[in-house]
Protein backbone atom coordinates (compact mmCIF):
# COMPACT_ATOMS: atom_id res chain seq x y z
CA UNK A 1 0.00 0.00 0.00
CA UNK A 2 1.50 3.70 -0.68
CA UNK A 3 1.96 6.15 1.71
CA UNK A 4 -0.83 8.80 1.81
CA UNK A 5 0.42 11.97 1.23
CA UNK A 6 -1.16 14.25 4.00
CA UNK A 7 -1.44 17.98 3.22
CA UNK A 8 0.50 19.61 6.23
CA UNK A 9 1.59 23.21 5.38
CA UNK A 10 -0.67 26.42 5.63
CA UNK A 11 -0.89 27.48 1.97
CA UNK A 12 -4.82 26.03 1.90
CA UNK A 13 -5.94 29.10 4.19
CA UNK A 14 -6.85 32.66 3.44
CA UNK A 15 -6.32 33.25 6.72
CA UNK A 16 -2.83 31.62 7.02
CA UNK A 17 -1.93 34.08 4.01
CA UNK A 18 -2.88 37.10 6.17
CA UNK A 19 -1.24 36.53 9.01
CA UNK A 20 1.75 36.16 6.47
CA UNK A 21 1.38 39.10 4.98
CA UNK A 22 0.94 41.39 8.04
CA UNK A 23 3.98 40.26 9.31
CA UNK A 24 6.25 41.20 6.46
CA UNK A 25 4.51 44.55 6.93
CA UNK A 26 5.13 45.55 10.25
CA UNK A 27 7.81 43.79 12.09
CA UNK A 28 7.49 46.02 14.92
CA UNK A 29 3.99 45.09 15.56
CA UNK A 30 2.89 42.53 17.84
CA UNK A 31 1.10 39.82 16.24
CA UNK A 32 -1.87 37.98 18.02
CA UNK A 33 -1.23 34.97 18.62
CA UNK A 34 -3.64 32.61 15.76
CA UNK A 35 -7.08 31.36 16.85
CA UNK A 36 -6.63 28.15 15.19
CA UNK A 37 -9.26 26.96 17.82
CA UNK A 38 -11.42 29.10 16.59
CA UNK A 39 -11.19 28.46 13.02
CA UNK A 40 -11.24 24.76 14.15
CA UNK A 41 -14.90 25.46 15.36
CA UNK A 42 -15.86 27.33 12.98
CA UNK A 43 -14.97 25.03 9.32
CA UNK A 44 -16.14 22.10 11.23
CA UNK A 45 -20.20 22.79 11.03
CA UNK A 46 -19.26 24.92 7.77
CA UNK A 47 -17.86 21.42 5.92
CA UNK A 48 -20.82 19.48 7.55
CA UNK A 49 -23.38 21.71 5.99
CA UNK A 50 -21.81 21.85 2.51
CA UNK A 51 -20.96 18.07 2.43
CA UNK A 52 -25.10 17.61 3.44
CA UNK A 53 -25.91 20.20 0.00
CA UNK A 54 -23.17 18.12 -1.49
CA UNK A 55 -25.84 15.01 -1.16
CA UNK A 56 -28.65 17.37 -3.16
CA UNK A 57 -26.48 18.32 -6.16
CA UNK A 58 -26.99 17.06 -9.75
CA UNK A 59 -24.29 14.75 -9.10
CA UNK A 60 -26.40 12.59 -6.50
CA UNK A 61 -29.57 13.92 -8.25
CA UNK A 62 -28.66 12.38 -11.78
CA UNK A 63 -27.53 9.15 -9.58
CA UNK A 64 -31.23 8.48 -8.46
CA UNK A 65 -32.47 9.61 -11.71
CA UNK A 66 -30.50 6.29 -13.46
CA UNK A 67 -31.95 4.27 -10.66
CA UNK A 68 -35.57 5.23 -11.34
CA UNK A 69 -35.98 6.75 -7.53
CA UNK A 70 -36.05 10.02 -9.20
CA UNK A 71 -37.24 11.31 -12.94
CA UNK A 72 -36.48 14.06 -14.50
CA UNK A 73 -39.70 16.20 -15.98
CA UNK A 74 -38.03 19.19 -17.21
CA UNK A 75 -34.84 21.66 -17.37
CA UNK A 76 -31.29 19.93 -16.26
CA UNK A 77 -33.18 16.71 -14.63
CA UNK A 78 -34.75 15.91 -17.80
CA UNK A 79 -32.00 15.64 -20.13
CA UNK A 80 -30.18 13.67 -17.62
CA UNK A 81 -33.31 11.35 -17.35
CA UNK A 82 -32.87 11.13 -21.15
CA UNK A 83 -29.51 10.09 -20.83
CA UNK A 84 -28.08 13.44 -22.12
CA UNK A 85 -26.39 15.09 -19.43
CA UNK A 86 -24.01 17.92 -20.77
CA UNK A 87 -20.42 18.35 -19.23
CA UNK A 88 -21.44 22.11 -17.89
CA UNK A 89 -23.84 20.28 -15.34
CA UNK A 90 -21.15 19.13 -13.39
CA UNK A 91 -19.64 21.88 -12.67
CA UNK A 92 -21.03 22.79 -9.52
CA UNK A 93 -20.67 19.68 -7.92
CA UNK A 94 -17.45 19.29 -8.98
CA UNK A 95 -16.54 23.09 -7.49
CA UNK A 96 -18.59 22.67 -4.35
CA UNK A 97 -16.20 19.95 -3.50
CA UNK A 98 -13.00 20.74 -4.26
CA UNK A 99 -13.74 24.73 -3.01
CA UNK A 100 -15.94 24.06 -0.33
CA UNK A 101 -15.39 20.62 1.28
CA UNK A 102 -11.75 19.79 0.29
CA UNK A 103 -9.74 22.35 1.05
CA UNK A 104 -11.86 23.48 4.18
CA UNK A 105 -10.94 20.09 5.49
CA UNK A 106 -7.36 20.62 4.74
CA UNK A 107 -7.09 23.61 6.34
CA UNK A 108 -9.09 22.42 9.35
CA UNK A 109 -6.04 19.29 8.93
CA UNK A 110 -3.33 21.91 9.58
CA UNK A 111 -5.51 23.78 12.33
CA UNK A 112 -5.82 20.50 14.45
CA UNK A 113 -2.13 19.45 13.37
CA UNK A 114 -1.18 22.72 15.47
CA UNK A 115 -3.14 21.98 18.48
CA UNK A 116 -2.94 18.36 18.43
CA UNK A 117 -6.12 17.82 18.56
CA UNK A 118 -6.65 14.16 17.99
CA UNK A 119 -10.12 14.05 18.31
CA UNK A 120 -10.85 16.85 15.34
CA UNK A 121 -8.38 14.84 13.08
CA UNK A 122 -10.09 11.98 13.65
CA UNK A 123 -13.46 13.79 12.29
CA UNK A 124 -11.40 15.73 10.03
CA UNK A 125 -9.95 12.48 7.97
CA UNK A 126 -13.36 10.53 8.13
CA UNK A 127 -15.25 13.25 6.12
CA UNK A 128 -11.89 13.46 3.93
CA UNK A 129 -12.41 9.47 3.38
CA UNK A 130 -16.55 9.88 2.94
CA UNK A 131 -16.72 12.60 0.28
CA UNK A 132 -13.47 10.79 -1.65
CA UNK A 133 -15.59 7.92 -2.17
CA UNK A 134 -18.64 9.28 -3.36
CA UNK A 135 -16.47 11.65 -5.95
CA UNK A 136 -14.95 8.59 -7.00
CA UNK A 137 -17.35 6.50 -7.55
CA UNK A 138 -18.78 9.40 -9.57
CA UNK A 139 -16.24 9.94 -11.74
CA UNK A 140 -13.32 7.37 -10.89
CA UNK A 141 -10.46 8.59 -11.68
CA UNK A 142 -10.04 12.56 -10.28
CA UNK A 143 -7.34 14.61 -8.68
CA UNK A 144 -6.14 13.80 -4.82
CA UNK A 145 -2.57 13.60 -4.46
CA UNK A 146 -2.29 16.91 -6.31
CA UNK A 147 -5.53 18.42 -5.75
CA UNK A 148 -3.55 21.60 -4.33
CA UNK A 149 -2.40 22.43 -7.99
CA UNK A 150 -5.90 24.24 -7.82
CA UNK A 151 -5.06 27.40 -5.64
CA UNK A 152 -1.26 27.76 -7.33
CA UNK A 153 -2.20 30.30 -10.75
CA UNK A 154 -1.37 28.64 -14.23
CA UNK A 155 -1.18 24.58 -12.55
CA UNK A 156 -3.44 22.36 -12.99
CA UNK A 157 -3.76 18.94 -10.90
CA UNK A 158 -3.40 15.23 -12.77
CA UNK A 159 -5.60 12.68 -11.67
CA UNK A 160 -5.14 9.47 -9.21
CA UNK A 161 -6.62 5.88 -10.64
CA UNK A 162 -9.28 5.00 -8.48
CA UNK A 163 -7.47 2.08 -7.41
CA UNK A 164 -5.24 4.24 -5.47
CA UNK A 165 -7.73 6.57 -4.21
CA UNK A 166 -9.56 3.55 -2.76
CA UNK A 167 -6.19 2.91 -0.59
CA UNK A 168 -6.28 6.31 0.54
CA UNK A 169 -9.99 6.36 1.89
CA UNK A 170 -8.75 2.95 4.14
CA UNK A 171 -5.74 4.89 5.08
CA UNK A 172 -7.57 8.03 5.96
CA UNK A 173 -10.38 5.81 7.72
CA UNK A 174 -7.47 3.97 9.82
CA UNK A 175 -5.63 6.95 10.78
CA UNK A 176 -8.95 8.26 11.96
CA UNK A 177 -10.64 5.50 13.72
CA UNK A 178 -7.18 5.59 15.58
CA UNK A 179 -6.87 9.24 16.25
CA UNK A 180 -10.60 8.92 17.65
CA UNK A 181 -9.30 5.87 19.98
CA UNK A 182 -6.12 7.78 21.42
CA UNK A 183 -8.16 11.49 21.92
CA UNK A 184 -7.68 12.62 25.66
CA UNK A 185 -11.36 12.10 27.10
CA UNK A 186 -10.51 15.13 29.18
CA UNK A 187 -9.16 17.48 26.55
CA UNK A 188 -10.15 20.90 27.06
CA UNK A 189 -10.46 21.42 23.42
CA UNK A 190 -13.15 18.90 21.89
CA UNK A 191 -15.53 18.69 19.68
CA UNK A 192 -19.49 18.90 21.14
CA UNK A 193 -22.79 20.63 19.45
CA UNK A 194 -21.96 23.58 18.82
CA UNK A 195 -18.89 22.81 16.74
CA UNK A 196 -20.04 18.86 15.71
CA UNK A 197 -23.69 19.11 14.14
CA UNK A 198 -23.40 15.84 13.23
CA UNK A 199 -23.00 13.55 16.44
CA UNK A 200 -22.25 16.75 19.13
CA UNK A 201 -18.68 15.25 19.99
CA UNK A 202 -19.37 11.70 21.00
CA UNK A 203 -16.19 9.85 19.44
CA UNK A 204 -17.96 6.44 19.61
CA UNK A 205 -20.37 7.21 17.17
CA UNK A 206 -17.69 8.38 14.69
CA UNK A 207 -15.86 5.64 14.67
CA UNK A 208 -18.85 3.33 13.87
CA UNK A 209 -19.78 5.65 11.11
CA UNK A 210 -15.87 5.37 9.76
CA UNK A 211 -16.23 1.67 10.02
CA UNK A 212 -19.32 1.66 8.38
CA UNK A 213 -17.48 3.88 5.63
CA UNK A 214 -14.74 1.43 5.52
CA UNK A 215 -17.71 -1.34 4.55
CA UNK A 216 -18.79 0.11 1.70
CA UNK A 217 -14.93 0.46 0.18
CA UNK A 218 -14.26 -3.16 0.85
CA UNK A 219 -17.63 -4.31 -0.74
CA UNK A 220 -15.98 -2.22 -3.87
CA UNK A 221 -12.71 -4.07 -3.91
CA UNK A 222 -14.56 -7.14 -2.84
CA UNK A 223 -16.80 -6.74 -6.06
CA UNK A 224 -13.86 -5.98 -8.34
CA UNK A 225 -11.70 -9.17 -7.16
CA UNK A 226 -15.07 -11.45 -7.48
CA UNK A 227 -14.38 -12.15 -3.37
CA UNK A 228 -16.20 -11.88 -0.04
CA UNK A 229 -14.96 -13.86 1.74
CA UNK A 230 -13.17 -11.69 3.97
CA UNK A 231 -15.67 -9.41 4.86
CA UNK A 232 -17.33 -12.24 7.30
CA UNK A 233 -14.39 -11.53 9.71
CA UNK A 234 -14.77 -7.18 9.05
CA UNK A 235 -18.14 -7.54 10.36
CA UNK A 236 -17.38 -9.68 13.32
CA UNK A 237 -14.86 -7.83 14.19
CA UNK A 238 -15.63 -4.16 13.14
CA UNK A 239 -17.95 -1.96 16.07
CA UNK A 240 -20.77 -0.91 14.01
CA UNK A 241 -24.12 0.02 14.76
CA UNK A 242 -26.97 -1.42 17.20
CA UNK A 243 -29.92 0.87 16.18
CA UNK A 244 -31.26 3.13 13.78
CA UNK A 245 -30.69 5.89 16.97
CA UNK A 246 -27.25 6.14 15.90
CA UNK A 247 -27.64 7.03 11.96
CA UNK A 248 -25.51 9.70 10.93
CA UNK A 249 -27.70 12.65 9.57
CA UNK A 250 -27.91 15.91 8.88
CA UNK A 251 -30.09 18.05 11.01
CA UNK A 252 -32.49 21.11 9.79
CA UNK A 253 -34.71 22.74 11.74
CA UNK A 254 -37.50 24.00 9.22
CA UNK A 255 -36.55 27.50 9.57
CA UNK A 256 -35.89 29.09 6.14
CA UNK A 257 -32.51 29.30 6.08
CA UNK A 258 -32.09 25.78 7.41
CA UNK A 259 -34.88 23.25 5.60
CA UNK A 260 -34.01 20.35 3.77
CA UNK A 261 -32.12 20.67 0.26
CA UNK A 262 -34.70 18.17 -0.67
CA UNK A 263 -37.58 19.72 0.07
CA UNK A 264 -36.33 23.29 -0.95
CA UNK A 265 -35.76 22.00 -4.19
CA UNK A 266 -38.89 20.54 -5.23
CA UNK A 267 -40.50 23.63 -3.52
CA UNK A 268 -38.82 25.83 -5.72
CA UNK A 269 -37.17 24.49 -8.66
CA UNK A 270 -40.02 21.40 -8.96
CA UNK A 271 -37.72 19.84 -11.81
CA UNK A 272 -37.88 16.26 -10.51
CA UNK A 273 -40.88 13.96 -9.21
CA UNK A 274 -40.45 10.34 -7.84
CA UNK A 275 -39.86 7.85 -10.30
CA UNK A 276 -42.07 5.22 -11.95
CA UNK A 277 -40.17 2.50 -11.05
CA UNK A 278 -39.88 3.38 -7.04
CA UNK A 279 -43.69 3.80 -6.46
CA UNK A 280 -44.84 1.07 -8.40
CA UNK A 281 -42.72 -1.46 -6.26
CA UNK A 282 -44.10 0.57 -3.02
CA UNK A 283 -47.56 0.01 -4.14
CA UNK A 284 -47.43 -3.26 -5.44
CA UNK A 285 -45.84 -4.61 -2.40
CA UNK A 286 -48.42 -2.05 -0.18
CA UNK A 287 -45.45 -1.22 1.60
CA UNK A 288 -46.58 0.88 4.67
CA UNK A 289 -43.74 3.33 3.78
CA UNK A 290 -45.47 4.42 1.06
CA UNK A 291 -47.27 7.20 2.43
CA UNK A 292 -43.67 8.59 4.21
CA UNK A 293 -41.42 8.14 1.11
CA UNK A 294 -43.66 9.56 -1.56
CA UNK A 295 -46.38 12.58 -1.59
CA UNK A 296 -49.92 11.92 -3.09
CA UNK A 297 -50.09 14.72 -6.27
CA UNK A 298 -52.80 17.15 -7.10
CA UNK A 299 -55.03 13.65 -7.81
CA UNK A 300 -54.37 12.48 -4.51
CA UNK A 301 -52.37 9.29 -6.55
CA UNK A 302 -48.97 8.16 -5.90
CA UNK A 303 -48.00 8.32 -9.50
CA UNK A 304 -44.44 8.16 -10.54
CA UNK A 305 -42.77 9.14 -13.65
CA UNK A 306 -40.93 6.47 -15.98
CA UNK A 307 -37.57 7.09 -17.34
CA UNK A 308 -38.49 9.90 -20.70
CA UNK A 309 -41.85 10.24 -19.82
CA UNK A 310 -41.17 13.74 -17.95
CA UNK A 311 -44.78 13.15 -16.13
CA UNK A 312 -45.18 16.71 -14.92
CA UNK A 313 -48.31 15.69 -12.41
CA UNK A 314 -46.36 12.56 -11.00
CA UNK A 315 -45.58 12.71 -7.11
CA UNK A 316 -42.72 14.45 -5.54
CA UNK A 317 -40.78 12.79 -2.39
CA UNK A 318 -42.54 12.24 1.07
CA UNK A 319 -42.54 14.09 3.98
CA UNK A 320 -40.30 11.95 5.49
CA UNK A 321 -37.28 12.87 3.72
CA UNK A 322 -38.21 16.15 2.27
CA UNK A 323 -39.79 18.25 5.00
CA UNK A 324 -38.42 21.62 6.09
CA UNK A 325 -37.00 19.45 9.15
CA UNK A 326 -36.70 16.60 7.64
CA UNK A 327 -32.95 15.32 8.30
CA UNK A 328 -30.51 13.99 5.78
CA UNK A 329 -29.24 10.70 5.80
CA UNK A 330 -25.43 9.83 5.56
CA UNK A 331 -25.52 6.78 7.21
CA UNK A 332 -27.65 4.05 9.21
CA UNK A 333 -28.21 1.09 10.94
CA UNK A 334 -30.62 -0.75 8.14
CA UNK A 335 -27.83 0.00 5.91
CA UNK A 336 -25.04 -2.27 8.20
CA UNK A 337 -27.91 -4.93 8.15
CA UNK A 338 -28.47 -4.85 4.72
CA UNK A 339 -24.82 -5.34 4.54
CA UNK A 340 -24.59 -8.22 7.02
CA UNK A 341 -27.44 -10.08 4.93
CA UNK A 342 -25.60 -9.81 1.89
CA UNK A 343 -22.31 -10.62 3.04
CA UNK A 344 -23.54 -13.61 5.05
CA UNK A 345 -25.62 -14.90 1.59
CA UNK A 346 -22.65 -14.37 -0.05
CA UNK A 347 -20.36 -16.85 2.19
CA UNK A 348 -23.60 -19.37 2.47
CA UNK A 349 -24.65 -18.59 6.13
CA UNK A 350 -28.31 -18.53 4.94
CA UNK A 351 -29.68 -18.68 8.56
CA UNK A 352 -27.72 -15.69 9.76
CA UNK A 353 -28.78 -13.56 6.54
CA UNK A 354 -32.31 -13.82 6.81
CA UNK A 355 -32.28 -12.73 10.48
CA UNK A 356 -29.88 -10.09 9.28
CA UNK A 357 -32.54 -9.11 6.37
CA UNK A 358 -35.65 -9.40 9.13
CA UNK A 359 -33.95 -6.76 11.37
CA UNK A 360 -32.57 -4.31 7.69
CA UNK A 361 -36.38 -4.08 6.99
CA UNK A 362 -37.72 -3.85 10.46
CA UNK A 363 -35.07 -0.79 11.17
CA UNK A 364 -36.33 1.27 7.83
CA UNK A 365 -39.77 0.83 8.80
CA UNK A 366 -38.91 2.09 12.53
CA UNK A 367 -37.05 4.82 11.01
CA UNK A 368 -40.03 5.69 9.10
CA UNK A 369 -42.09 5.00 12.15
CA UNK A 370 -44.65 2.80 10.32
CA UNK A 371 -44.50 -0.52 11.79
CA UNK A 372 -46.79 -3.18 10.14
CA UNK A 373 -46.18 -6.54 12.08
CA UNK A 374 -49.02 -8.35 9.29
CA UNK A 375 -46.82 -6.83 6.62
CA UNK A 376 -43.54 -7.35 8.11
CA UNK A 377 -44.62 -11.10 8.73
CA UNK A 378 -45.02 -11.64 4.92
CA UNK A 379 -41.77 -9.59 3.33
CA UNK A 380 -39.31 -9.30 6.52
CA UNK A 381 -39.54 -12.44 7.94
CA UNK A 382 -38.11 -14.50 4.83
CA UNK A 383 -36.94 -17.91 4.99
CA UNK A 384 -34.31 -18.77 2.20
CA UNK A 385 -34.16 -14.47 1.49
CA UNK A 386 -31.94 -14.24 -1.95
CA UNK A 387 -29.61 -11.49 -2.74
CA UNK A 388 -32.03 -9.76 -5.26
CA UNK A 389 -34.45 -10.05 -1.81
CA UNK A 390 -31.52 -8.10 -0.19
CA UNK A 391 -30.91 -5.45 -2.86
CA UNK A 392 -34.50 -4.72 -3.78
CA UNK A 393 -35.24 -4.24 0.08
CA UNK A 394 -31.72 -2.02 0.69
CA UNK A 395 -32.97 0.13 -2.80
CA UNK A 396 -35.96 0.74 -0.72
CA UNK A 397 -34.13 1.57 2.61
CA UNK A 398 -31.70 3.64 1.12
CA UNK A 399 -33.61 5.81 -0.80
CA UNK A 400 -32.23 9.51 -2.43
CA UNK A 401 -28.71 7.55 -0.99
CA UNK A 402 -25.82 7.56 -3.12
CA UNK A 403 -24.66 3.81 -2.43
CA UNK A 404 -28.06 2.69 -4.00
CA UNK A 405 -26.19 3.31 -7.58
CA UNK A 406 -23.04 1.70 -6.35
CA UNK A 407 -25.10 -1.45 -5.44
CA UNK A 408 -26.82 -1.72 -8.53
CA UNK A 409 -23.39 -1.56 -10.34
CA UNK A 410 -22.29 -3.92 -7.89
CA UNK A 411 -25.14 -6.54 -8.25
CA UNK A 412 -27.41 -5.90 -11.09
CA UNK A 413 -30.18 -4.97 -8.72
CA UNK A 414 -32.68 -4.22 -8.65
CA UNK A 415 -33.47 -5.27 -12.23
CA UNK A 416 -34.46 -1.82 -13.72
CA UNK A 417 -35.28 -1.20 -17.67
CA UNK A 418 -33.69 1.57 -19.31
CA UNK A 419 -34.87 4.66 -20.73
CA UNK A 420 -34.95 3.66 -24.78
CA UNK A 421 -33.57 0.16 -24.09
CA UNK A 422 -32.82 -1.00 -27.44
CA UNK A 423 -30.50 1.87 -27.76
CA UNK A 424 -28.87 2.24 -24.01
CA UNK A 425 -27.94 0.53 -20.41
CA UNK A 426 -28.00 2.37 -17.39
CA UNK A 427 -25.23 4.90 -16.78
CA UNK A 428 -22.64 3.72 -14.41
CA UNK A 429 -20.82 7.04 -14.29
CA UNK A 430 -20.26 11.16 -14.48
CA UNK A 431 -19.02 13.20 -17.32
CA UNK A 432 -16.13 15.38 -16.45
CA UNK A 433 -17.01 19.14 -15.72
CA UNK A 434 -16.26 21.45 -18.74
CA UNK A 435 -14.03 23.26 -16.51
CA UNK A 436 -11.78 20.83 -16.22
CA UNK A 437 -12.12 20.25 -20.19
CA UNK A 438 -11.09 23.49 -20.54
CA UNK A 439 -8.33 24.29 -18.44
CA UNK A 440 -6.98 20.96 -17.38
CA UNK A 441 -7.15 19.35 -21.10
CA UNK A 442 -3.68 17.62 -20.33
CA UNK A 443 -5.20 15.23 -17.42
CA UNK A 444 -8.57 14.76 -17.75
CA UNK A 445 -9.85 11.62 -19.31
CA UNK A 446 -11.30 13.13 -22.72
CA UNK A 447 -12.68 9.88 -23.76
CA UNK A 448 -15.40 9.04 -20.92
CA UNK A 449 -19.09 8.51 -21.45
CA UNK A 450 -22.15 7.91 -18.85
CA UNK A 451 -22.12 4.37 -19.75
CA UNK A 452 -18.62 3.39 -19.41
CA UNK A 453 -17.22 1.73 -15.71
CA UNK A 454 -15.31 2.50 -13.06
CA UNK A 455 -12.26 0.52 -11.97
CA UNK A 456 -14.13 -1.41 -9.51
CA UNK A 457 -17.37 -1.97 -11.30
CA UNK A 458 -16.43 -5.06 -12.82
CA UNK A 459 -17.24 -6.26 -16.30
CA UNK A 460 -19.64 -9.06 -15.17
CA UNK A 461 -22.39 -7.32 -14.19
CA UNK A 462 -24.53 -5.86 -16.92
């Protein structure tokens, strides 16, 4: 494994330049001493907030559009429901990142390097490792080790294979999980609620999310080498979580200038409704989550759209996930579940993944607080549960989430047609930004199309 290069000196910060500057000035003058603690409270809830609008971008947005969660009815949605999306839609995603998640956590990195703060590093390099992923399983290949090119005038960054990126997100998972094991209990300076929104300080909870994190890279390289096997001992071994009253989300609190991306967008913009596919599998299953994940339109019908069809009077997404205070999922306890059952199927403990799969389903229903034991008896207590079973349920469970499209490039499920089937398969990746077309010409992969793989997503799964 290589080592990861970590990003130590101060040239990410406006701030650090300042300081700088003022000092060649004035020699005479006393400079204050740097807040770093301060900044160090203050990009923390900043990089949680962007990375939970990073989860409502096109990027994510196109990403449930392919799996016919989503459809597209008009504007930027539609062509991407369509199959056309156009290199200039990826810009923001790709700039909200890099401007406003990336470097923010590197220059919270040098911050906490300062005041050896083990417990803020530890948060710091498991956000590092969860955004990595889901840009590169976007886009696979994309620029880490040289990211900083960015900010120097006239350089431009080349990219890492994804092969090597997926090293760095276990190294930066590691590092953190072990930086979160060694923090002083009794430091003075520590994360808590007003600087964590996420899980107000407590340490235990971010390492189960990191080794949650660290499941979904290994079922990657797991699916690439055609081998699970291994993952029976992570999961024994791994602390993960015991109920859905640990999920990692985002909190809003309905006010206007903290609601929901989800619900602010189909509130304002209205460019997507729910997808065909989605509520017909609600309905015919009369899933009692129904009702939560999907809003009755102006017919009082849950109606979705079907991939081209650009149903303008379809149904937009529940209350349960887009509500002003509706919270954001990163993470969950059906998901680790869902994950047990499959990995346990996989590795022929049948026994231990249906109970697995009984207690996935019975944890997205309690998160949705609509518990059905008559329905639950019929299509959560399965005998003999099969993996497409396991990946219909998690598509379910995991709904608006951005691992739904890596399982389906995983697995094949669920078993979705389409749009103009004769003529395409469903995308398995992004288009570069046209920025980077532009002005990095040299590095970035010219060549790449919405239906070609990424380096894990292995050629025998169609």
């Amino acid at each position: 494994m290589k080592t990861l290069k970590i990003f130590s000196l101060p040239k990410f910060s406006l701030f650090m330049s300042l300081l700088l500057i003022t000092a060649a000035c004035d020699l005479e003058t006393d400079t204050p001493e740097p807040d770093y603690e301060g900044q160090v409270k203050q990009l923390l809830p900043r990089v949680q907030r962007n990375i939970a609008f990073m989860l409502s971008t096109d990027m994510v947005r196109f990403q449930s559009i392919w799996m016919q969660q989503l459809a597209g009815v008009r504007g930027i949605p539609e062509s991407a429901d369509r199959y056309e999306p156009e290199n200039i839609h990826m810009d923001d995603s790709w700039n909200l990142y890099y401007n406003n998640i990336f470097f923010q956590l590197k220059d919270m990195e040098y911050y906490v390097n300062e005041l050896e703060s083990q417990s803020f590093r530890g948060i710091s390099r498991i956000l590092e490792a969860y955004t990595l992923l889901i840009m590169t399983d976007n886009w696979g290949e994309i620029p880490y080790s040289q990211a900083p090119d960015y900010l120097i005038s006239g350089v431009w960054p080349e990219y890492d294979q994804q092969e090597d990126i997926l090293e760095d997100i276990l190294t930066l998972l590691t590092t953190g999980i072990s930086d979160l094991e060694s923090a002083d209990p009794n430091a003075s300076f520590a994360p808590g609620p007003e600087s964590d929104h996420l899980y107000a300080g407590h340490l235990n909870q971010w390492i189960r999310a990191a080794n949650l994190f660290r499941l979904r890279v290994l079922l990657r390289l797991a699916n690439y080498h055609q081998d699970y096997s291994n993952l029976l001992q992570e999961i024994t071994e791994m602390d993960l979580y015991s109920s859905s009253g640990q999920n990692l989300y985002y909190p809003f609190d309905g006010s206007a200038q903290n609601s929901n991306p989800h619900y602010v967008y189909d509130y304002h913009v209205r460019n997507t409704r729910v997808g065909k596919f989605f509520v017909d599998l609600l309905k015919e299953n009369d899933d009692p989550r129904l009702t939560q994940l999907v809003r009755i339109n102006t017919s009082n019908e849950y109606v979705g759209s079907a991939p081209g069809q650009s149903l303008y009077g379809a149904s937009f997404i529940g209350p349960s996930l887009a509500s002003p205070a509706s919270p954001l999922v990163i993470a969950s306890f059906a998901e680790v579940l869902f994950i047990k059952a499959e990995i346990y199927y996989r590795n022929n403990q049948q026994a231990m993944a249906d109970q697995a799969f009984e207690q996935a389903v019975k944890a997205s229903l309690d998160f949705h607080q609509v518990e059905d034991p008559e329905w639950e008896a019929e299509y959560a207590e399965v005998e003999n549960v099969s993996l497409e079973q396991i990946m219909n349920a998690k598509y379910i469970a995991l709904f608006l989430q951005p691992e739904v499209w890596s399982d389906f490039r995983r697995t094949g499920y669920p078993q979705i047609t389409p749009y103009e089937p004769e003529e395409h398969h469903i995308p398995r990746r992004q288009i570069y930004p046209v920025t980077e077309i532009q002005n990095n010409t040299e590095n970035v992969p010219l060549d790449i199309t919405i239906f070609d793989r990424v380096w894990w997503d292995h050629e025998n799964h169609d």
